[in-house]
PDB file of N, CA and C in Angstrom:
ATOM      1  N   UNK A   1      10.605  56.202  -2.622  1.00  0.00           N
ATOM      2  CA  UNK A   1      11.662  55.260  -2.878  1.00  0.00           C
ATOM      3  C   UNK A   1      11.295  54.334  -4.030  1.00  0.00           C
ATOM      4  N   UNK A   2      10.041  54.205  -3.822  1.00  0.00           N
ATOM      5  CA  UNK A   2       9.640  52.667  -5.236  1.00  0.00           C
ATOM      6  C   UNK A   2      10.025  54.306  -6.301  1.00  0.00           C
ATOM      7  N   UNK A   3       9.466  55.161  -6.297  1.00  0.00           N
ATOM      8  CA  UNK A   3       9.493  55.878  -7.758  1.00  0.00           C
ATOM      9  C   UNK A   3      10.755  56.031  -8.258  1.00  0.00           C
ATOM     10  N   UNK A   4      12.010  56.054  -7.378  1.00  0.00           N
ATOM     11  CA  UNK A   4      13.263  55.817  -7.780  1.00  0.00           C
ATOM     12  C   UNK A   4      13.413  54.985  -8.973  1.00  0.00           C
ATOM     13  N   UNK A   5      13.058  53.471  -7.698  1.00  0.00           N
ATOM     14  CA  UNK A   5      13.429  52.848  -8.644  1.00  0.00           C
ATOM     15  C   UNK A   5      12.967  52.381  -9.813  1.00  0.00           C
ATOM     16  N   UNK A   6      11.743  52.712  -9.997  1.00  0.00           N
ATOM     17  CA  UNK A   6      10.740  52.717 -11.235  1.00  0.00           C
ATOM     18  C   UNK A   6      11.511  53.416 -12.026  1.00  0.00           C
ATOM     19  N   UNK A   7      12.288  54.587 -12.126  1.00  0.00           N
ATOM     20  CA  UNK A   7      12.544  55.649 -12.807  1.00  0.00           C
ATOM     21  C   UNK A   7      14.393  54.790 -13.597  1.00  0.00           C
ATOM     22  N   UNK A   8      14.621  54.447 -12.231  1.00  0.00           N
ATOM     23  CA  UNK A   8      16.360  53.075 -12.734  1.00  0.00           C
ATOM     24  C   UNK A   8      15.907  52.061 -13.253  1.00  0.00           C
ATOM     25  N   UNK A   9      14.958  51.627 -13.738  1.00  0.00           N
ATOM     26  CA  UNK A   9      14.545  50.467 -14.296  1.00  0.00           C
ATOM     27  C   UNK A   9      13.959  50.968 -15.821  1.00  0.00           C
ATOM     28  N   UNK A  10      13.540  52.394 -15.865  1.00  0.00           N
ATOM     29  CA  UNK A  10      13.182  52.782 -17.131  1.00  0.00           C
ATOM     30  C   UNK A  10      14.253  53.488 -17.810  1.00  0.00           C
ATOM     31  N   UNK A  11      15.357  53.975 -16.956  1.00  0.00           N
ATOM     32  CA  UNK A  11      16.344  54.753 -17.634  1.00  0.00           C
ATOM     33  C   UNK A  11      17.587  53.464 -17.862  1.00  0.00           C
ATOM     34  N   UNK A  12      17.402  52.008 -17.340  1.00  0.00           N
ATOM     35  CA  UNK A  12      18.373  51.183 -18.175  1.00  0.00           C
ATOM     36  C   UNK A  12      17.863  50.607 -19.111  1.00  0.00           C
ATOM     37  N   UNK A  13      16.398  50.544 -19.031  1.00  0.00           N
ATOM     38  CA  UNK A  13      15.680  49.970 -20.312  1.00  0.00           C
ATOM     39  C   UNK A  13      16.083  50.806 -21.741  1.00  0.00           C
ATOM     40  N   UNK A  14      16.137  52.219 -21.343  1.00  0.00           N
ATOM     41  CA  UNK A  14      16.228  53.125 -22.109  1.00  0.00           C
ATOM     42  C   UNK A  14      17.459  53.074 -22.734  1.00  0.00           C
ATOM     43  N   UNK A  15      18.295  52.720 -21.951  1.00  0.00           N
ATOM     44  CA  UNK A  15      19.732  52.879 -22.164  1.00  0.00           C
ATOM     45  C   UNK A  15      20.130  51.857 -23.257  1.00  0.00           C
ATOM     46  N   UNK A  16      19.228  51.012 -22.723  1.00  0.00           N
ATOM     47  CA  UNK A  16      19.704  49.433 -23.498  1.00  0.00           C
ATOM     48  C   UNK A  16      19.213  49.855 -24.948  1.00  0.00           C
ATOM     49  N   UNK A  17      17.930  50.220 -25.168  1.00  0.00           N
ATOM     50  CA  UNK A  17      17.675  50.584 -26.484  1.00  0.00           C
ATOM     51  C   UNK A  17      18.669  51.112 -27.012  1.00  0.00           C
ATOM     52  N   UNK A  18      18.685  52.656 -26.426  1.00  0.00           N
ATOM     53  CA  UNK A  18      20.201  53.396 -27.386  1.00  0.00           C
ATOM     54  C   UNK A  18      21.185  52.066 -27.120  1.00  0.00           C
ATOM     55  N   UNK A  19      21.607  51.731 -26.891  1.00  0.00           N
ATOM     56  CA  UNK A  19      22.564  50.609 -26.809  1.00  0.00           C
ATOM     57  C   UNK A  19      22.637  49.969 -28.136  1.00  0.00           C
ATOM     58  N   UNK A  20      21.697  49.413 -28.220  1.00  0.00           N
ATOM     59  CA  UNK A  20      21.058  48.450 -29.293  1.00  0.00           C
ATOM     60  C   UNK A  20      20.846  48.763 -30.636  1.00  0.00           C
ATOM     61  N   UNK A  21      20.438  50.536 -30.533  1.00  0.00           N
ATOM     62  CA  UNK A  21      20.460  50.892 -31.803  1.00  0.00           C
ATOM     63  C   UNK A  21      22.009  51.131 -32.389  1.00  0.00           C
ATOM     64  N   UNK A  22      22.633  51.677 -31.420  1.00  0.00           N
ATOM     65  CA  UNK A  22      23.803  52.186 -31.589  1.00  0.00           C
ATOM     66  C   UNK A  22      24.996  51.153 -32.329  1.00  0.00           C
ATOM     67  N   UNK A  23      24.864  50.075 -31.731  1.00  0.00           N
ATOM     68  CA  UNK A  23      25.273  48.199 -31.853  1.00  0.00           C
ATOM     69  C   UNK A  23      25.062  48.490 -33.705  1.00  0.00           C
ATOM     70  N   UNK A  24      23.829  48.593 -33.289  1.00  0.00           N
ATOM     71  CA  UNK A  24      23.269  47.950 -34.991  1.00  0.00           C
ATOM     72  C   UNK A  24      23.209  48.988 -36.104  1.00  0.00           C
ATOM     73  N   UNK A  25      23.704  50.372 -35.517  1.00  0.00           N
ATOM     74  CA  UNK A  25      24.267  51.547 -36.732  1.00  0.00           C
ATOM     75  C   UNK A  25      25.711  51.190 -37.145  1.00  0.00           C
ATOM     76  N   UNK A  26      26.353  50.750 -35.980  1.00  0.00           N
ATOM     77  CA  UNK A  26      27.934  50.485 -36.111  1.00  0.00           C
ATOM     78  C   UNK A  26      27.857  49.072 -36.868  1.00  0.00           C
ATOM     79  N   UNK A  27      27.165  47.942 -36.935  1.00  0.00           N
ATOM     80  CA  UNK A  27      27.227  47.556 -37.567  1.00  0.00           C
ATOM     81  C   UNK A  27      26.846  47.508 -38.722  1.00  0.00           C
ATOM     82  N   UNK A  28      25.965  48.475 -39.125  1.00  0.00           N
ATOM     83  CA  UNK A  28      25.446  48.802 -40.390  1.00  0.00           C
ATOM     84  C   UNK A  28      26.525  49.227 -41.327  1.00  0.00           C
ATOM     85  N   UNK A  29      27.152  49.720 -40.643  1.00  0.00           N
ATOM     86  CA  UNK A  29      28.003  51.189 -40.899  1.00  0.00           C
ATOM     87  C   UNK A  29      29.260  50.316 -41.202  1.00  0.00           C
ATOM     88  N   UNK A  30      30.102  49.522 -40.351  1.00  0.00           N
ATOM     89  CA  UNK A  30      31.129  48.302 -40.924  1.00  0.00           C
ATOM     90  C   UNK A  30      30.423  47.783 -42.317  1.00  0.00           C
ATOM     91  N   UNK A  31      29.786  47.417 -42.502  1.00  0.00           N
ATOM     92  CA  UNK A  31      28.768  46.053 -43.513  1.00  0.00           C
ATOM     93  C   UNK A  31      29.401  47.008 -44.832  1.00  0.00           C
ATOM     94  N   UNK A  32      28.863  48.604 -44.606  1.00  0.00           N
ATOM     95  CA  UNK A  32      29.098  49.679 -45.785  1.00  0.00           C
ATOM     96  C   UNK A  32      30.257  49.920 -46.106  1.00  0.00           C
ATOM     97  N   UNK A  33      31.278  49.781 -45.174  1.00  0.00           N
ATOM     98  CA  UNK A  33      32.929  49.960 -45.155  1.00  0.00           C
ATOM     99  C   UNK A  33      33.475  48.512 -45.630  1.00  0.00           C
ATOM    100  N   UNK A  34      33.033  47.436 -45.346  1.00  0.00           N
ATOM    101  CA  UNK A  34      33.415  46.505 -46.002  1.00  0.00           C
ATOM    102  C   UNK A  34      32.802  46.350 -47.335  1.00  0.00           C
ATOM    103  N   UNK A  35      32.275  46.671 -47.251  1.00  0.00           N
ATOM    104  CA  UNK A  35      31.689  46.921 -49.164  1.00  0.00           C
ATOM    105  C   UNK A  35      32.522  48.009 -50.191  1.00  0.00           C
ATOM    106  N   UNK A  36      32.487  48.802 -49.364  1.00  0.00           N
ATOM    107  CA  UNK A  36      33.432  50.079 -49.632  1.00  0.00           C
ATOM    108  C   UNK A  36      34.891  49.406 -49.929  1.00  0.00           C
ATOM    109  N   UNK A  37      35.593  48.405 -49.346  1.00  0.00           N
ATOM    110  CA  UNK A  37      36.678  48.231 -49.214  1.00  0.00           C
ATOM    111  C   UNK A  37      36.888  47.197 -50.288  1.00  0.00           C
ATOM    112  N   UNK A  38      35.914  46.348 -50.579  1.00  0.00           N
ATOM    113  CA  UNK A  38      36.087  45.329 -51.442  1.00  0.00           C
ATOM    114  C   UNK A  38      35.932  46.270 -53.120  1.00  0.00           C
ATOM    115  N   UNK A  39      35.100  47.256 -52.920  1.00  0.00           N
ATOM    116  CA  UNK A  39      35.250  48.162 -54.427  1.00  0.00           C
ATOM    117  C   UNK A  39      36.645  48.445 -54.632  1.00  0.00           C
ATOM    118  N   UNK A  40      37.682  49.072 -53.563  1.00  0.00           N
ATOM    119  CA  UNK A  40      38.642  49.803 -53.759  1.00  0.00           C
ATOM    120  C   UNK A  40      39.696  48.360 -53.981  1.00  0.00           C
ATOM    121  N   UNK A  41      39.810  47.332 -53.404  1.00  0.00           N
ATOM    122  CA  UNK A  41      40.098  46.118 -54.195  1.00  0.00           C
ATOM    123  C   UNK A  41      40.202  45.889 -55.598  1.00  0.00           C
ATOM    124  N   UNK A  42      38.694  45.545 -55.641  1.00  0.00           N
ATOM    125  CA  UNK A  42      38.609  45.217 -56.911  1.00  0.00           C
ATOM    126  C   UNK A  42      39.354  46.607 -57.962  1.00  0.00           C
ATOM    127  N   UNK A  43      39.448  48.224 -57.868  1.00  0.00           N
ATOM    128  CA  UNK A  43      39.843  48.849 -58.544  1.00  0.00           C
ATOM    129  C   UNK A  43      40.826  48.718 -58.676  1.00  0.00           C
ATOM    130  N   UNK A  44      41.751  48.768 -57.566  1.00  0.00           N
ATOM    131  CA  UNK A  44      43.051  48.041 -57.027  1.00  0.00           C
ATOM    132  C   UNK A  44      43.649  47.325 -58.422  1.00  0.00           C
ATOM    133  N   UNK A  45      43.168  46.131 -58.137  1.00  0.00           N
ATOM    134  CA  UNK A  45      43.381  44.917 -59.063  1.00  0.00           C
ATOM    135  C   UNK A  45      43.607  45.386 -60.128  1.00  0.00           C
ATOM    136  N   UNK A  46      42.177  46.115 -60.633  1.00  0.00           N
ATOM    137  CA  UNK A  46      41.916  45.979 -62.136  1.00  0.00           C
ATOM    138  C   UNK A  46      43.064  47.188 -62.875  1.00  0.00           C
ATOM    139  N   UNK A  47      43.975  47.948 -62.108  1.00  0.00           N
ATOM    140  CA  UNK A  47      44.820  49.201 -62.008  1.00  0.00           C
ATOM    141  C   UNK A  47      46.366  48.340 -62.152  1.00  0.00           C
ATOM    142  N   UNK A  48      46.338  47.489 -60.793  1.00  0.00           N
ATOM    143  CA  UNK A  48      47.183  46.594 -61.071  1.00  0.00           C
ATOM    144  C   UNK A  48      48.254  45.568 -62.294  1.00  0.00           C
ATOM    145  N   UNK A  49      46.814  45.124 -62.867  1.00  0.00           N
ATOM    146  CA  UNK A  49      46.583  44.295 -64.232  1.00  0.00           C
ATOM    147  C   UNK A  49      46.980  45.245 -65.573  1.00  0.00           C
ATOM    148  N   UNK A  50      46.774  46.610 -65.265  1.00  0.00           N
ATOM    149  CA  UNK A  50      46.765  47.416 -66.430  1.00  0.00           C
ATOM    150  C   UNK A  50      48.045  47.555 -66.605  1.00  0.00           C
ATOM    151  N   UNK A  51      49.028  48.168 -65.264  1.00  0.00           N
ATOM    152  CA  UNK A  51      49.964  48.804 -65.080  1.00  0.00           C
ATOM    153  C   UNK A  51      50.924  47.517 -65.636  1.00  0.00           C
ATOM    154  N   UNK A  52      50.623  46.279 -65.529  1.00  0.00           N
ATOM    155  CA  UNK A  52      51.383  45.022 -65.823  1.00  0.00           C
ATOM    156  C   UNK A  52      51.463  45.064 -67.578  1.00  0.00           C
ATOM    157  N   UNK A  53      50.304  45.550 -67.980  1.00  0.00           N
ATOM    158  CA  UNK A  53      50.476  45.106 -69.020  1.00  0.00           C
ATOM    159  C   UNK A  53      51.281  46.175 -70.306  1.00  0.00           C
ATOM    160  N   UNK A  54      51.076  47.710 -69.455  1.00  0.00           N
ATOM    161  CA  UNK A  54      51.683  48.652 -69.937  1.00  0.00           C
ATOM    162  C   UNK A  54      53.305  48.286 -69.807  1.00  0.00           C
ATOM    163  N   UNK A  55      53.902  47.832 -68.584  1.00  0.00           N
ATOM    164  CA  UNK A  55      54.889  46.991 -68.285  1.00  0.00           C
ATOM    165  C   UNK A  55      55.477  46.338 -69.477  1.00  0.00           C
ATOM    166  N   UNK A  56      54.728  45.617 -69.428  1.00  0.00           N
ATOM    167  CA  UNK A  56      55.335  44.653 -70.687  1.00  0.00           C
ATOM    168  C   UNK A  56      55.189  44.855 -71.666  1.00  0.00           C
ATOM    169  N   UNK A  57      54.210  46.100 -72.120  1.00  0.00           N
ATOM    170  CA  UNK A  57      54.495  46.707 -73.551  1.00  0.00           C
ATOM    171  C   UNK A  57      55.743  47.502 -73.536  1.00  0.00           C
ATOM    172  N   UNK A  58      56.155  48.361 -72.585  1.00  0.00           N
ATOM    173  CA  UNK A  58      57.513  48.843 -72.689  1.00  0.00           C
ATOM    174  C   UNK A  58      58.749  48.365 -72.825  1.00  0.00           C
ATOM    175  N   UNK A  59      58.784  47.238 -72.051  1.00  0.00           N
ATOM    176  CA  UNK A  59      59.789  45.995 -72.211  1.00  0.00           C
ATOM    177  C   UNK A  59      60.003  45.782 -73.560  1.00  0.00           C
ATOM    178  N   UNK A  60      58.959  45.291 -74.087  1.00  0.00           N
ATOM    179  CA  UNK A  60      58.769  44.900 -75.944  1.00  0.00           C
ATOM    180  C   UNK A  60      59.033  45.718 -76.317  1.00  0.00           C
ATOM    181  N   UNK A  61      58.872  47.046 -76.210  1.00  0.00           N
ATOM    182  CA  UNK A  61      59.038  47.983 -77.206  1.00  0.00           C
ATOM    183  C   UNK A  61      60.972  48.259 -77.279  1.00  0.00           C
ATOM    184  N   UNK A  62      61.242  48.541 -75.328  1.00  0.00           N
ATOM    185  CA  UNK A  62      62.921  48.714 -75.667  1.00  0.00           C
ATOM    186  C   UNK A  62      63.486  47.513 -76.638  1.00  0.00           C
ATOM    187  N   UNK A  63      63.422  46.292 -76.681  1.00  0.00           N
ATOM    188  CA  UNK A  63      63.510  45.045 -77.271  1.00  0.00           C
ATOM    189  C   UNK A  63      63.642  45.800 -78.930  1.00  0.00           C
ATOM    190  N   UNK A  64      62.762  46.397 -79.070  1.00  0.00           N
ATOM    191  CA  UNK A  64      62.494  46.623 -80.745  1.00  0.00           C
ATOM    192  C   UNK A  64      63.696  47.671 -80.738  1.00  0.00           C
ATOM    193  N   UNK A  65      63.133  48.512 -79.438  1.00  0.00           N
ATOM    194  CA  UNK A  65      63.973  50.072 -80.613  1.00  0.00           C
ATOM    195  C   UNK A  65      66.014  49.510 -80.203  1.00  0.00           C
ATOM    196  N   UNK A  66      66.012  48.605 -79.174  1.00  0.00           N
ATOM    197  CA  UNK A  66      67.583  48.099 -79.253  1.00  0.00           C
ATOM    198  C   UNK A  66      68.187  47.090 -80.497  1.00  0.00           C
ATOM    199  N   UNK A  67      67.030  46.316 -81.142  1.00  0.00           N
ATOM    200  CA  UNK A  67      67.495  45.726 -81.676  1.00  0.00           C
ATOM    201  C   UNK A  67      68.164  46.139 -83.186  1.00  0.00           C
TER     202      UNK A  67
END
């Protein structure tokens, strides 16, 4: 009976580890996705800014070829 429970006391210890590692891959693993996410942002943006400015070169340009 004690070896039981010797054996439930090492298999939640155990557990807790994988637990713990598992915790701290998933959070590893968010940390990389939020990094990941702030790149696709920033490309975002900088795609954004372009498309604005192609924008308003076309604008100018109908301006010319109507006038």
């Amino acid at each position: 009976m004690k070896k039981d429970h010797l054996k439930n006391t090492t298999g939640k210890e155990d557990n807790m580890q994988i637990g713990e590692n598992t915790f701290l891959k998933l959070r590893q693993e968010k940390e990389k996705i939020k990094e990941e996410l702030d790149q696709v942002k920033i490309q975002r943006d900088i795609a954004l800014r372009k498309q604005n400015k192609l924008l308003d070169l076309v604008k100018q340009l109908r301006k010319i070829i109507e006038s």
